[in-house]
C-alpha atoms as a PDB file:
ATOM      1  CA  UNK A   1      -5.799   4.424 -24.074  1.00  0.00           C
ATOM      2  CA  UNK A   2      -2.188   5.064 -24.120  1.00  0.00           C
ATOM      3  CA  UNK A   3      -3.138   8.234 -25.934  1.00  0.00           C
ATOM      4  CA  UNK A   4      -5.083   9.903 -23.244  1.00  0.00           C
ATOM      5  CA  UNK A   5      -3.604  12.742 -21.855  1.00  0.00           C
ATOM      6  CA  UNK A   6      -4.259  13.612 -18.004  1.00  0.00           C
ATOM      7  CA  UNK A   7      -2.138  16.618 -18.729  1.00  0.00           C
ATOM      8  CA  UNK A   8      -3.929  19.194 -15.345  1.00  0.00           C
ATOM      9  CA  UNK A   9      -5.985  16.095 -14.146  1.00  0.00           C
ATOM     10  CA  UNK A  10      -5.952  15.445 -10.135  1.00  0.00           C
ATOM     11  CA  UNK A  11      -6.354  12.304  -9.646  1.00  0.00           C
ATOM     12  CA  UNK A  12      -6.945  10.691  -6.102  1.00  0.00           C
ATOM     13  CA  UNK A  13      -6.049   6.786  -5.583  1.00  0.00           C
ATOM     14  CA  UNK A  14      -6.780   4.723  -2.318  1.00  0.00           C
ATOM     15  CA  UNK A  15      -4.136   1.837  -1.346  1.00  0.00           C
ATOM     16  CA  UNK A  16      -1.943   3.127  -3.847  1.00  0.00           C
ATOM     17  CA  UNK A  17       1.392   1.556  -2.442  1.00  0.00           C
ATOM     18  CA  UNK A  18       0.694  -1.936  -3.951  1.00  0.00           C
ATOM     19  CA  UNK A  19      -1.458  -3.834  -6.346  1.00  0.00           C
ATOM     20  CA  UNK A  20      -3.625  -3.143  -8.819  1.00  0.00           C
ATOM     21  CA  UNK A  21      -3.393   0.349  -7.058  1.00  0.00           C
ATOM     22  CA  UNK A  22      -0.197   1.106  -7.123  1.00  0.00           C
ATOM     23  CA  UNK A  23      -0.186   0.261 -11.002  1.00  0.00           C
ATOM     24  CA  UNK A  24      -3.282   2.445 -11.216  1.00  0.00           C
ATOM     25  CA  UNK A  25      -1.182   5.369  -9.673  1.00  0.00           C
ATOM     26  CA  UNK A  26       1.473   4.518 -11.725  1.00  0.00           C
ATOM     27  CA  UNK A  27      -0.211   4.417 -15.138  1.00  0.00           C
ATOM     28  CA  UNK A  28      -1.857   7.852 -14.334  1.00  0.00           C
ATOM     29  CA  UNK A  29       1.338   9.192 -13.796  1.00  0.00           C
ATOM     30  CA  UNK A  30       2.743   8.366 -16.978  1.00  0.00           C
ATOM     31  CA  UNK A  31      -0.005  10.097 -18.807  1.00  0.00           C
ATOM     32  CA  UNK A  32       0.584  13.432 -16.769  1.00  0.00           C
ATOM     33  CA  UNK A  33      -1.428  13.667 -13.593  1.00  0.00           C
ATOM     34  CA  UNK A  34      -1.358  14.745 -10.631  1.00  0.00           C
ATOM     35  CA  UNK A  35      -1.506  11.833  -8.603  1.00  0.00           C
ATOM     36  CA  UNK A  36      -3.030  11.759  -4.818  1.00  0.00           C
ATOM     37  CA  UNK A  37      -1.428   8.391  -3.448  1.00  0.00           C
ATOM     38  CA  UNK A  38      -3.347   7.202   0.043  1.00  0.00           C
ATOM     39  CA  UNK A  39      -1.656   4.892   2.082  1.00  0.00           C
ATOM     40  CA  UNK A  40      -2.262   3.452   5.174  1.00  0.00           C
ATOM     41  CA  UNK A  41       1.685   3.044   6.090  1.00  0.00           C
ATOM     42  CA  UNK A  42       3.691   6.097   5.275  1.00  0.00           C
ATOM     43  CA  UNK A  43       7.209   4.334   4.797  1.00  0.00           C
ATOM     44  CA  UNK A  44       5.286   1.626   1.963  1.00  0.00           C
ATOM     45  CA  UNK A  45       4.310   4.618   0.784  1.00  0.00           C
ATOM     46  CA  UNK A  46       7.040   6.636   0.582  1.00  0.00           C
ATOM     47  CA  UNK A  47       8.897   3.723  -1.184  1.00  0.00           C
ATOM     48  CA  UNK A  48       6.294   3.661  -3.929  1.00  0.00           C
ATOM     49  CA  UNK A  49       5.972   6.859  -4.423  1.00  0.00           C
ATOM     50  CA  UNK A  50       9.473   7.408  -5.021  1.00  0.00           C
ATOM     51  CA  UNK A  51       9.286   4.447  -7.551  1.00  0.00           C
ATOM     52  CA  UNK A  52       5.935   5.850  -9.262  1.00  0.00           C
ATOM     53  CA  UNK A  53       8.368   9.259  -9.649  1.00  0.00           C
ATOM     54  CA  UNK A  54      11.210   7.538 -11.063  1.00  0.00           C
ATOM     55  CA  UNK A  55       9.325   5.145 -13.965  1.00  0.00           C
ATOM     56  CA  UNK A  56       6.892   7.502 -14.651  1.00  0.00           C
ATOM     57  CA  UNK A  57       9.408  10.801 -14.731  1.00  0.00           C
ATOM     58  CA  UNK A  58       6.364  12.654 -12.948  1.00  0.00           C
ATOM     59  CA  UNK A  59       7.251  14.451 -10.250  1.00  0.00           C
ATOM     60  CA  UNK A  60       4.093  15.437  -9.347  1.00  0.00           C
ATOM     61  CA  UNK A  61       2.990  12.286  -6.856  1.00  0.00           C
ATOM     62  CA  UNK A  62       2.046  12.859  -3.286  1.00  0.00           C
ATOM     63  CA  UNK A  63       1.570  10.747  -0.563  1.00  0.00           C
ATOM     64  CA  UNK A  64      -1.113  11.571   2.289  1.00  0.00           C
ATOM     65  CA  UNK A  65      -1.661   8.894   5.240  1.00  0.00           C
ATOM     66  CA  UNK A  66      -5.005   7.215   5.993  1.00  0.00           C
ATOM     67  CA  UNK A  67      -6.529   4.794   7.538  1.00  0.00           C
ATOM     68  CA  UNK A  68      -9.706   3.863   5.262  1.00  0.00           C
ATOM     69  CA  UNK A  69     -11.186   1.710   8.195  1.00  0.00           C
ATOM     70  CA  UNK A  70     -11.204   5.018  10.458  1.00  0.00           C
ATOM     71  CA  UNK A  71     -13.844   7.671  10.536  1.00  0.00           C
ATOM     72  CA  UNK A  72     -11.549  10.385  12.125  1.00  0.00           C
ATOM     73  CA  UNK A  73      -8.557   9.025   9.461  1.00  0.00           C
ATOM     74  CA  UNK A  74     -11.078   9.594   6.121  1.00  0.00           C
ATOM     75  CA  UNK A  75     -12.283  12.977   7.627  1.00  0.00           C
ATOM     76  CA  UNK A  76      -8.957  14.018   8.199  1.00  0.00           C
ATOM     77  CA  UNK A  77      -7.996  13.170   4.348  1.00  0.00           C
ATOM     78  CA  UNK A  78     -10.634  14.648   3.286  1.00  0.00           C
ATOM     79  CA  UNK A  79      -9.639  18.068   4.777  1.00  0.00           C
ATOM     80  CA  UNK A  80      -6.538  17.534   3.726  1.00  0.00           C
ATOM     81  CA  UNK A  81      -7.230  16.793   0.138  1.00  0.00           C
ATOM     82  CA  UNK A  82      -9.719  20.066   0.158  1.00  0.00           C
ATOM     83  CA  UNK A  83      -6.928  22.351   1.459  1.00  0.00           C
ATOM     84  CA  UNK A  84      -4.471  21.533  -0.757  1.00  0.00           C
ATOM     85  CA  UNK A  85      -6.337  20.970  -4.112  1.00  0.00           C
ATOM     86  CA  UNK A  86      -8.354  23.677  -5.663  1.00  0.00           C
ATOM     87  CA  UNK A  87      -9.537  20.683  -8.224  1.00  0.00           C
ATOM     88  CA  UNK A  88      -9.917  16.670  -8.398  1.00  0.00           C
ATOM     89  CA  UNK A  89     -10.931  15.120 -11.602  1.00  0.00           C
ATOM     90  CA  UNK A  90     -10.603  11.561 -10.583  1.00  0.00           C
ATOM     91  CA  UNK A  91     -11.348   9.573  -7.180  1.00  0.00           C
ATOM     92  CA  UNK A  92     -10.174   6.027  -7.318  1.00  0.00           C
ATOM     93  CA  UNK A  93     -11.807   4.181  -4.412  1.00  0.00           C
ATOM     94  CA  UNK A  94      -9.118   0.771  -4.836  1.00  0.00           C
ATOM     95  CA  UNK A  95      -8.566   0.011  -1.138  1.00  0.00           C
ATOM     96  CA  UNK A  96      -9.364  -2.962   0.351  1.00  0.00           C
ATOM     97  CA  UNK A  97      -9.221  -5.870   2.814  1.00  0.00           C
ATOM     98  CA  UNK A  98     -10.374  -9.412   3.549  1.00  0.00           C
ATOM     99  CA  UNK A  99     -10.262 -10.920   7.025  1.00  0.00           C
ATOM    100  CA  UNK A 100     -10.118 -14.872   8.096  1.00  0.00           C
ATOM    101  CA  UNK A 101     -11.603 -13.305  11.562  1.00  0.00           C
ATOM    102  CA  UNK A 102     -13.581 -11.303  12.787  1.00  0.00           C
ATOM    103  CA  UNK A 103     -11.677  -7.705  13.490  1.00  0.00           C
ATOM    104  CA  UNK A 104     -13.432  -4.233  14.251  1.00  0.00           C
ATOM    105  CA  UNK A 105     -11.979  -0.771  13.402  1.00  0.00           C
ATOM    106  CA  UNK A 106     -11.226   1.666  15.826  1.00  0.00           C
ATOM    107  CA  UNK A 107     -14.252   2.586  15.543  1.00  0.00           C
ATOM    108  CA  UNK A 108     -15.873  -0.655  16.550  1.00  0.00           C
ATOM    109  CA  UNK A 109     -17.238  -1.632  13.190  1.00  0.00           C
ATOM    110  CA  UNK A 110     -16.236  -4.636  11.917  1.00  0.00           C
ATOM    111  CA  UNK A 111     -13.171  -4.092   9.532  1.00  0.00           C
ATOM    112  CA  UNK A 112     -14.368  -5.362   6.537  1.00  0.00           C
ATOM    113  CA  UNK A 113     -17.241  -3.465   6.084  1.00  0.00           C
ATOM    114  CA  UNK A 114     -15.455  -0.736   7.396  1.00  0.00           C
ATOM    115  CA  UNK A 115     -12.480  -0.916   5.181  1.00  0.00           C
ATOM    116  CA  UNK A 116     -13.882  -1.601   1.744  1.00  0.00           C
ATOM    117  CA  UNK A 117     -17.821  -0.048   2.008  1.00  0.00           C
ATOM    118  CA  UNK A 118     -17.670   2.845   4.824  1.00  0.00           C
ATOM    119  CA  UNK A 119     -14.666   4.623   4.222  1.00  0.00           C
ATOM    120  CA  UNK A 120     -15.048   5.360   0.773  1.00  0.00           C
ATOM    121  CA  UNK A 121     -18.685   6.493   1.374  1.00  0.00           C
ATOM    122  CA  UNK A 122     -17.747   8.605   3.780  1.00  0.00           C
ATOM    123  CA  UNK A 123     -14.476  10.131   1.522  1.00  0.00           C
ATOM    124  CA  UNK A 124     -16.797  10.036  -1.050  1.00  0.00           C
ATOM    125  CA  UNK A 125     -19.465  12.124   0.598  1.00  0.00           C
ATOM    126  CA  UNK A 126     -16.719  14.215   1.875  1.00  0.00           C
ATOM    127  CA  UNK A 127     -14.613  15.176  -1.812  1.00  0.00           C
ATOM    128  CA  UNK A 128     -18.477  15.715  -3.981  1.00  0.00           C
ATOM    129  CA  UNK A 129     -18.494  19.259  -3.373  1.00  0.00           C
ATOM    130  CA  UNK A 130     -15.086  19.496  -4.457  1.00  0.00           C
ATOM    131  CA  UNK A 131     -15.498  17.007  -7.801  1.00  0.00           C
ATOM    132  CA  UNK A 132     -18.364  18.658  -8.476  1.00  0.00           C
ATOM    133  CA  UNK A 133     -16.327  21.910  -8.994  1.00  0.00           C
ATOM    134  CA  UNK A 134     -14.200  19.971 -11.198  1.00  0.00           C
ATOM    135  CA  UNK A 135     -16.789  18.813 -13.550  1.00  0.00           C
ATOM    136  CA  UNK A 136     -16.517  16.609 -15.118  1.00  0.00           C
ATOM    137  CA  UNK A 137     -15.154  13.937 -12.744  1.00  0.00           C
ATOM    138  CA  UNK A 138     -15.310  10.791 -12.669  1.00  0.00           C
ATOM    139  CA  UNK A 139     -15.556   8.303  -9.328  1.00  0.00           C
ATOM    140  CA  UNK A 140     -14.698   4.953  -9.613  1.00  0.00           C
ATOM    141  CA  UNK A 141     -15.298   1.788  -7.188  1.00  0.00           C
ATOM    142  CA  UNK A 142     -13.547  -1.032  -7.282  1.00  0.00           C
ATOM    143  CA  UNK A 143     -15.681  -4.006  -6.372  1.00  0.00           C
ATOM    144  CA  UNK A 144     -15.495  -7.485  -7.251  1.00  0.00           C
ATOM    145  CA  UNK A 145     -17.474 -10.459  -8.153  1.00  0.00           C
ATOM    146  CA  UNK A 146     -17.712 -11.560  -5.138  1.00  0.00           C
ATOM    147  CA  UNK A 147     -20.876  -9.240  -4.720  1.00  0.00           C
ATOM    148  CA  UNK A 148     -22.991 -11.737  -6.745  1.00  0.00           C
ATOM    149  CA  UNK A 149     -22.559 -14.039  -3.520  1.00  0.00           C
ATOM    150  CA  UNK A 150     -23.302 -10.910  -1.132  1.00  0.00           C
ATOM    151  CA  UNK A 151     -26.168 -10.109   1.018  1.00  0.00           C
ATOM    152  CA  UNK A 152     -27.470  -7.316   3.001  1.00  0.00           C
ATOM    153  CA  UNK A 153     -29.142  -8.343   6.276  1.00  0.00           C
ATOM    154  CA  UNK A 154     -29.724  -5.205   8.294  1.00  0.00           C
ATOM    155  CA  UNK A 155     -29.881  -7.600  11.393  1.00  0.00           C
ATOM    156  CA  UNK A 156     -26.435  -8.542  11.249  1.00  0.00           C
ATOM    157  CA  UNK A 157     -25.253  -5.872   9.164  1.00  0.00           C
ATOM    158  CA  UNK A 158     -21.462  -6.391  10.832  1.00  0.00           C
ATOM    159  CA  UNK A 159     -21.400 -10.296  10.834  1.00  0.00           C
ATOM    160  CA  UNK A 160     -21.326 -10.751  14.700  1.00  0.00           C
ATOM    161  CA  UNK A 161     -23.504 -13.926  14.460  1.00  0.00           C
ATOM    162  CA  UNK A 162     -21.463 -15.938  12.001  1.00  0.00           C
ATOM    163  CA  UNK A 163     -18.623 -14.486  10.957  1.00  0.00           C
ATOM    164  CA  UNK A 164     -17.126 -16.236   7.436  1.00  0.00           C
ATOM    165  CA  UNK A 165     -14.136 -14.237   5.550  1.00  0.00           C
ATOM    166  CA  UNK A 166     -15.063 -14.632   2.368  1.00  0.00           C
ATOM    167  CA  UNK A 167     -19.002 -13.920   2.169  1.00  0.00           C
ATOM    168  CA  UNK A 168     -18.427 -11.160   4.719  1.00  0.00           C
ATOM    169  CA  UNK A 169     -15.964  -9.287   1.813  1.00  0.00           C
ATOM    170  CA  UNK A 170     -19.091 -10.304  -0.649  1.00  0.00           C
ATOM    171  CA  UNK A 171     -21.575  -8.381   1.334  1.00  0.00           C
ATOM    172  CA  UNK A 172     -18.979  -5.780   1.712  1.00  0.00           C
ATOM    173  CA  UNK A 173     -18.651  -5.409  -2.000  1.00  0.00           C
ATOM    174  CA  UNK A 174     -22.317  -5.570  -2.555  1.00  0.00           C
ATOM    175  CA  UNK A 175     -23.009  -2.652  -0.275  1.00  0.00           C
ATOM    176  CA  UNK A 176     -20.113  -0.583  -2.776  1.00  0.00           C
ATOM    177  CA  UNK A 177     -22.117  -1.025  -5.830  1.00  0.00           C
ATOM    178  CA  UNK A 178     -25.218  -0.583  -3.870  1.00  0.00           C
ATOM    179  CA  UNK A 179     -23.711   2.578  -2.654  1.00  0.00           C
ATOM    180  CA  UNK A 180     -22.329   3.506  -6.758  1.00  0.00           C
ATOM    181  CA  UNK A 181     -25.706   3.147  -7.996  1.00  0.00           C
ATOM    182  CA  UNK A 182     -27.692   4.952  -5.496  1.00  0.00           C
ATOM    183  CA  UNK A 183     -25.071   7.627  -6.152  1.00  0.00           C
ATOM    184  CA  UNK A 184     -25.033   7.295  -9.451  1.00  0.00           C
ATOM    185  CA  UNK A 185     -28.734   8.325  -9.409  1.00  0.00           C
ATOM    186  CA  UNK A 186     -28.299  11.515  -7.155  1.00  0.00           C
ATOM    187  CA  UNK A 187     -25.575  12.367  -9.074  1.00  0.00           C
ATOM    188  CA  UNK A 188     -27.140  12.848 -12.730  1.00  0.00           C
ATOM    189  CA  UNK A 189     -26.745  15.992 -14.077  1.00  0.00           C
ATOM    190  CA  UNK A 190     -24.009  17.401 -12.384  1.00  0.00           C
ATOM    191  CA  UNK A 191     -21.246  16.558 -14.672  1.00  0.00           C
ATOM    192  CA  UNK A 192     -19.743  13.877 -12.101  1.00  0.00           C
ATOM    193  CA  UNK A 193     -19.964  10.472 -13.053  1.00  0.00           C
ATOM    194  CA  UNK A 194     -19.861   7.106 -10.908  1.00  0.00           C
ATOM    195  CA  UNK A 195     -19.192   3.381 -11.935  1.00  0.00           C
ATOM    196  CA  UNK A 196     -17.950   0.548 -10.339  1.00  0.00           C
ATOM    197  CA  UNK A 197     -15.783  -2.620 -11.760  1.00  0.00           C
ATOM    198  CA  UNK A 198     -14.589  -6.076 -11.030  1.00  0.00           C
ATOM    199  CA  UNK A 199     -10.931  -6.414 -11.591  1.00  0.00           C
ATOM    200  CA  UNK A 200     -10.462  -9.717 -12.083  1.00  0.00           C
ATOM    201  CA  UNK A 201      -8.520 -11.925  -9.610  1.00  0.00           C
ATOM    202  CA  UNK A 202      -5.353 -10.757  -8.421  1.00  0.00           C
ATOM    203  CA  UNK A 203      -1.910 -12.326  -7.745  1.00  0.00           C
ATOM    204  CA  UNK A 204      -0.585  -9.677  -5.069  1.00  0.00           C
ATOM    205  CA  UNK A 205      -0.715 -10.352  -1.016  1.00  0.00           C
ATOM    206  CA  UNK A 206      -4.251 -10.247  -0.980  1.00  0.00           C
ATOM    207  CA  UNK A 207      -4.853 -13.864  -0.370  1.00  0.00           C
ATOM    208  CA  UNK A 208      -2.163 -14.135   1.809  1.00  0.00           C
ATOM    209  CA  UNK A 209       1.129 -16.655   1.383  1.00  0.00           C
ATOM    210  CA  UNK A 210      -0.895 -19.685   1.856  1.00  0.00           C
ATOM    211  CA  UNK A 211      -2.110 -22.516   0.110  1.00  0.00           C
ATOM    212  CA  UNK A 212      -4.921 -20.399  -1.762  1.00  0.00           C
ATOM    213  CA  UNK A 213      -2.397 -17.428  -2.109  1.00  0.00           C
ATOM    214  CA  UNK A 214       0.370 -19.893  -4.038  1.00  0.00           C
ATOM    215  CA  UNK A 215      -2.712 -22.028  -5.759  1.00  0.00           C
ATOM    216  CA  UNK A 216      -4.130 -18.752  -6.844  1.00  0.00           C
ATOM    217  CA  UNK A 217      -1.188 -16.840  -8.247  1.00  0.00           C
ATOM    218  CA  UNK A 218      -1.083 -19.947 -10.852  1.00  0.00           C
ATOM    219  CA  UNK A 219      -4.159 -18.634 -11.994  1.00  0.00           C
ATOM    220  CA  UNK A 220      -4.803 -14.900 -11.093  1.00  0.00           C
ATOM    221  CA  UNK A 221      -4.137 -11.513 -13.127  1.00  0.00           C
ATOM    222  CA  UNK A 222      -1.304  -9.633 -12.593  1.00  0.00           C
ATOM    223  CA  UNK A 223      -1.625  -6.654 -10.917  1.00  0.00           C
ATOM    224  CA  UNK A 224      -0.877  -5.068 -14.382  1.00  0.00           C
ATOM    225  CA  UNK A 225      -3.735  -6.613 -15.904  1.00  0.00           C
ATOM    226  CA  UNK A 226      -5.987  -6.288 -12.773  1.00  0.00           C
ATOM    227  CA  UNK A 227      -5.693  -2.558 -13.026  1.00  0.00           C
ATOM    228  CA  UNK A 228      -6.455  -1.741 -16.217  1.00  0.00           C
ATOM    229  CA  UNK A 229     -10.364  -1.561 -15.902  1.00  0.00           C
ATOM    230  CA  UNK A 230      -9.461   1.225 -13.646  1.00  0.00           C
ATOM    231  CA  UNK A 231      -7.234   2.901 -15.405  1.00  0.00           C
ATOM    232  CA  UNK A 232      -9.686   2.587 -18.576  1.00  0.00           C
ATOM    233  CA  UNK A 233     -12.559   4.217 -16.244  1.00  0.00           C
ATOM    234  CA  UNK A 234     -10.490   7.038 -14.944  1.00  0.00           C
ATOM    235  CA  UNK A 235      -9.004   8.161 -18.556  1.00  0.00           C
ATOM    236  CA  UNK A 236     -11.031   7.238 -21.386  1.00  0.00           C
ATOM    237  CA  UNK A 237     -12.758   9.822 -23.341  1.00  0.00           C
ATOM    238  CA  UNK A 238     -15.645   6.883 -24.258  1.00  0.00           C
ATOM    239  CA  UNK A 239     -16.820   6.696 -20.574  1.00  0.00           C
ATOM    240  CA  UNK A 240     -16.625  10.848 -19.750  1.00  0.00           C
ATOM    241  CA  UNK A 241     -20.479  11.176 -19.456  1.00  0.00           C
ATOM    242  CA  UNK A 242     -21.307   6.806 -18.956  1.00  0.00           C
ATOM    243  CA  UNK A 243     -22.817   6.698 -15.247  1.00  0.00           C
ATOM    244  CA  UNK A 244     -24.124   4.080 -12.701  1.00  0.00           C
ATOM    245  CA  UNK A 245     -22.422   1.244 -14.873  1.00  0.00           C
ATOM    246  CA  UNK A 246     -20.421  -1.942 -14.225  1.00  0.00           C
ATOM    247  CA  UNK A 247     -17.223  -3.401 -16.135  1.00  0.00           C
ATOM    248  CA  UNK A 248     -15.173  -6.198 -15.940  1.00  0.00           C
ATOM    249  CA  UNK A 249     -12.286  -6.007 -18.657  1.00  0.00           C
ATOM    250  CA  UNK A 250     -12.970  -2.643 -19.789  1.00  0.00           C
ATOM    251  CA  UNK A 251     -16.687  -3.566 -20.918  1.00  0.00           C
ATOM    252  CA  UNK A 252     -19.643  -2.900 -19.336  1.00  0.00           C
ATOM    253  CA  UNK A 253     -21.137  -6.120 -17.441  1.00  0.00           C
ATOM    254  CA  UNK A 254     -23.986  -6.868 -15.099  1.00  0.00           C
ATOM    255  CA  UNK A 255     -23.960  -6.613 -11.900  1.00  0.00           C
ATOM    256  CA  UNK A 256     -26.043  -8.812  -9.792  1.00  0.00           C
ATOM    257  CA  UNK A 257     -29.980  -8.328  -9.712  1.00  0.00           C
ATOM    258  CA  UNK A 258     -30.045  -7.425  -5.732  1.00  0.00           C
ATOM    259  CA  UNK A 259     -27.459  -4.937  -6.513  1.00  0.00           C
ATOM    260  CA  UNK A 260     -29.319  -3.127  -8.857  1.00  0.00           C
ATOM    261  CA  UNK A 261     -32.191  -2.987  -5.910  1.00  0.00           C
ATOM    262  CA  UNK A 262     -33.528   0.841  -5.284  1.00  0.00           C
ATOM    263  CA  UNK A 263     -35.054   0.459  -2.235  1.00  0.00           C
ATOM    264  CA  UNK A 264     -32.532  -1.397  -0.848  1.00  0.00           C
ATOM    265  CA  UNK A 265     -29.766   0.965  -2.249  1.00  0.00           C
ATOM    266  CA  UNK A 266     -32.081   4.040  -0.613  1.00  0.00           C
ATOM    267  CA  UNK A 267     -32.391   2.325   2.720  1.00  0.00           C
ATOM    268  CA  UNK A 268     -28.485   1.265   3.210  1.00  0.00           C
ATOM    269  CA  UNK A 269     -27.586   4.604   2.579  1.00  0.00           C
ATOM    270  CA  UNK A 270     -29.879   5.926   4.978  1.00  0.00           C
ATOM    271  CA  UNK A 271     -27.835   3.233   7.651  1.00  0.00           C
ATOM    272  CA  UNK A 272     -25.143   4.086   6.520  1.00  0.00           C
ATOM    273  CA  UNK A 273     -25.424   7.810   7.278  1.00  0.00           C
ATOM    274  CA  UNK A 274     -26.737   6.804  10.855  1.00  0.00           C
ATOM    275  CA  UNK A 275     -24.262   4.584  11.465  1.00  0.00           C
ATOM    276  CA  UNK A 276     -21.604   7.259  10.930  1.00  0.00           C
ATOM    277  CA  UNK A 277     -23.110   9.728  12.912  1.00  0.00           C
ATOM    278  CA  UNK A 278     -23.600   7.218  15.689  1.00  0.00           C
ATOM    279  CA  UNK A 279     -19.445   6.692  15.503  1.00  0.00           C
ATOM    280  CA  UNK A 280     -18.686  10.046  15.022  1.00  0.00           C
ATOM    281  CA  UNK A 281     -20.808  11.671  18.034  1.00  0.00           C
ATOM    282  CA  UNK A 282     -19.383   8.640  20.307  1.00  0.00           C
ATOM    283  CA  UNK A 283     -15.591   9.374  19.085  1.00  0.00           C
ATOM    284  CA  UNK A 284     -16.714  13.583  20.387  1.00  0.00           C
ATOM    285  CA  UNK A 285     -17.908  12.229  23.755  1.00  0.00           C
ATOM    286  CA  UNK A 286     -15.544   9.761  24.475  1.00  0.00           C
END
């Protein structure tokens, strides 16, 4: 792996400013690319960006804004990333949250879901034509094992009956590799690949400075350790045309049986695509 060259690859990272994303930036840095860094706080992200530049002696790292839990903040990226780059070989979908309570976006959706399932849909949706172009590129999820515990209950799609942190980042997760093999499917043949991954457990502020967060770091990956199934996906040569799969250390795993549902894949899309019209057309009229 240390061999690949990214030499002319644009490569596009969400929560890049700490983690397992930040390393992800990082890493593709070193081997030559042009990294896109999205973070939600510009000075965080100004701080490791200017780090990523130093270590990596790449001077080619922006930083764009975004707010992955915001309709109008992915569109705006979007654009963004359209106008300025005629080409983007890589999307790294790595953002992600986990809430003790109940919190909704700005868009009213509940922040979760929002943060970790409809934003990169919708940036997803929004960069194809332009990875497409690029063929081939490669999009990569990061999900988590926590899936295996999620559900999908169209009901109570945002958890406003009973509202528990961790299952509701499990059904979250779920509805990502729902989401990577549906696209997965519509993508074949177009020289743009899609996979998703778990990670592993990570010691970085995830978990928060409580008891699980100083129980848990005893245990957990680093953050240079829980990045390198992403880094693997977006760089090596192996995986260029490997599509609608699942790793966990760099191998390909299996994902849960519900996630590998069709139907259920075909219909949450189809939600999915309502529920971000619905947002969108009330942000217009408002």
């Amino acid at each position: 792996m240390a061999n690949t060259n990214m030499q002319g690859k644009v490569c596009l990272v969400t929560g890049a400013n700490g983690g397992i994303g930040k390393v992800s930036a990082l890493e593709l840095a070193k081997l030559g690319a042009t990294v896109i860094m999205v973070c939600r706080n510009r000075s965080k992200g100004e701080e490791a960006q200017a780090e990523i530049k130093r270590i990596s002696g790449n001077q080619n790292v922006d930083l764009l804004t975004a707010d992955m839990s915001s309709i109008a903040s992915v569109r705006q990226l979007a654009q963004e990333v359209t106008a300025k780059y005629p080409q983007l070989h890589v999307l790294l979908n790595n953002a992600g949250r986990m809430n003790n309570k109940r919190e909704v976006s700005v868009d009213g959706i509940e922040s979760t879901l929002a943060s970790n399932y409809i934003g990169p849909f919708l940036l997803t949706n929004l960069l194809l034509d332009l990875l497409k172009a690029s063929a081939p590129a490669r999009i990569i999820n990061v999900s988590s094992t926590a899936h295996k515990m999620g559900k999908i209950n169209f009901d109570d799609l945002q958890a406003e009956k009973n509202y528990r942190g961790f299952p509701v980042y499990g059904n979250s997760k779920l509805a990502l590799t729902l989401f990577t093999y549906e696209l997965a499917r519509r993508l074949e043949g177009t020289g743009v690949t899609v996979n998703n991954l778990h990670p592993g457990v990570i010691a970085s502020g995830f978990f928060g400075t409580g008891l699980l967060g100083r129980l848990g770091r005893l245990v957990m990956l680093t953050p240079e350790q829980g990045a390198q199934t992403s880094i693997y996906l977006a760089t090596a040569p192996e995986v260029t045309t490997v599509n609608g799969k699942y790793f966990e250390k760099s191998k390909q795993s299996t994902s849960s049986k519900i996630s590998n549902d069709e139907q259920l894949g075909k219909r949450l899309w189809q939600v999915t695509e309502e529920l971000i019209a619905q947002k969108s057309s009330q942000t217009v009229n408002a």
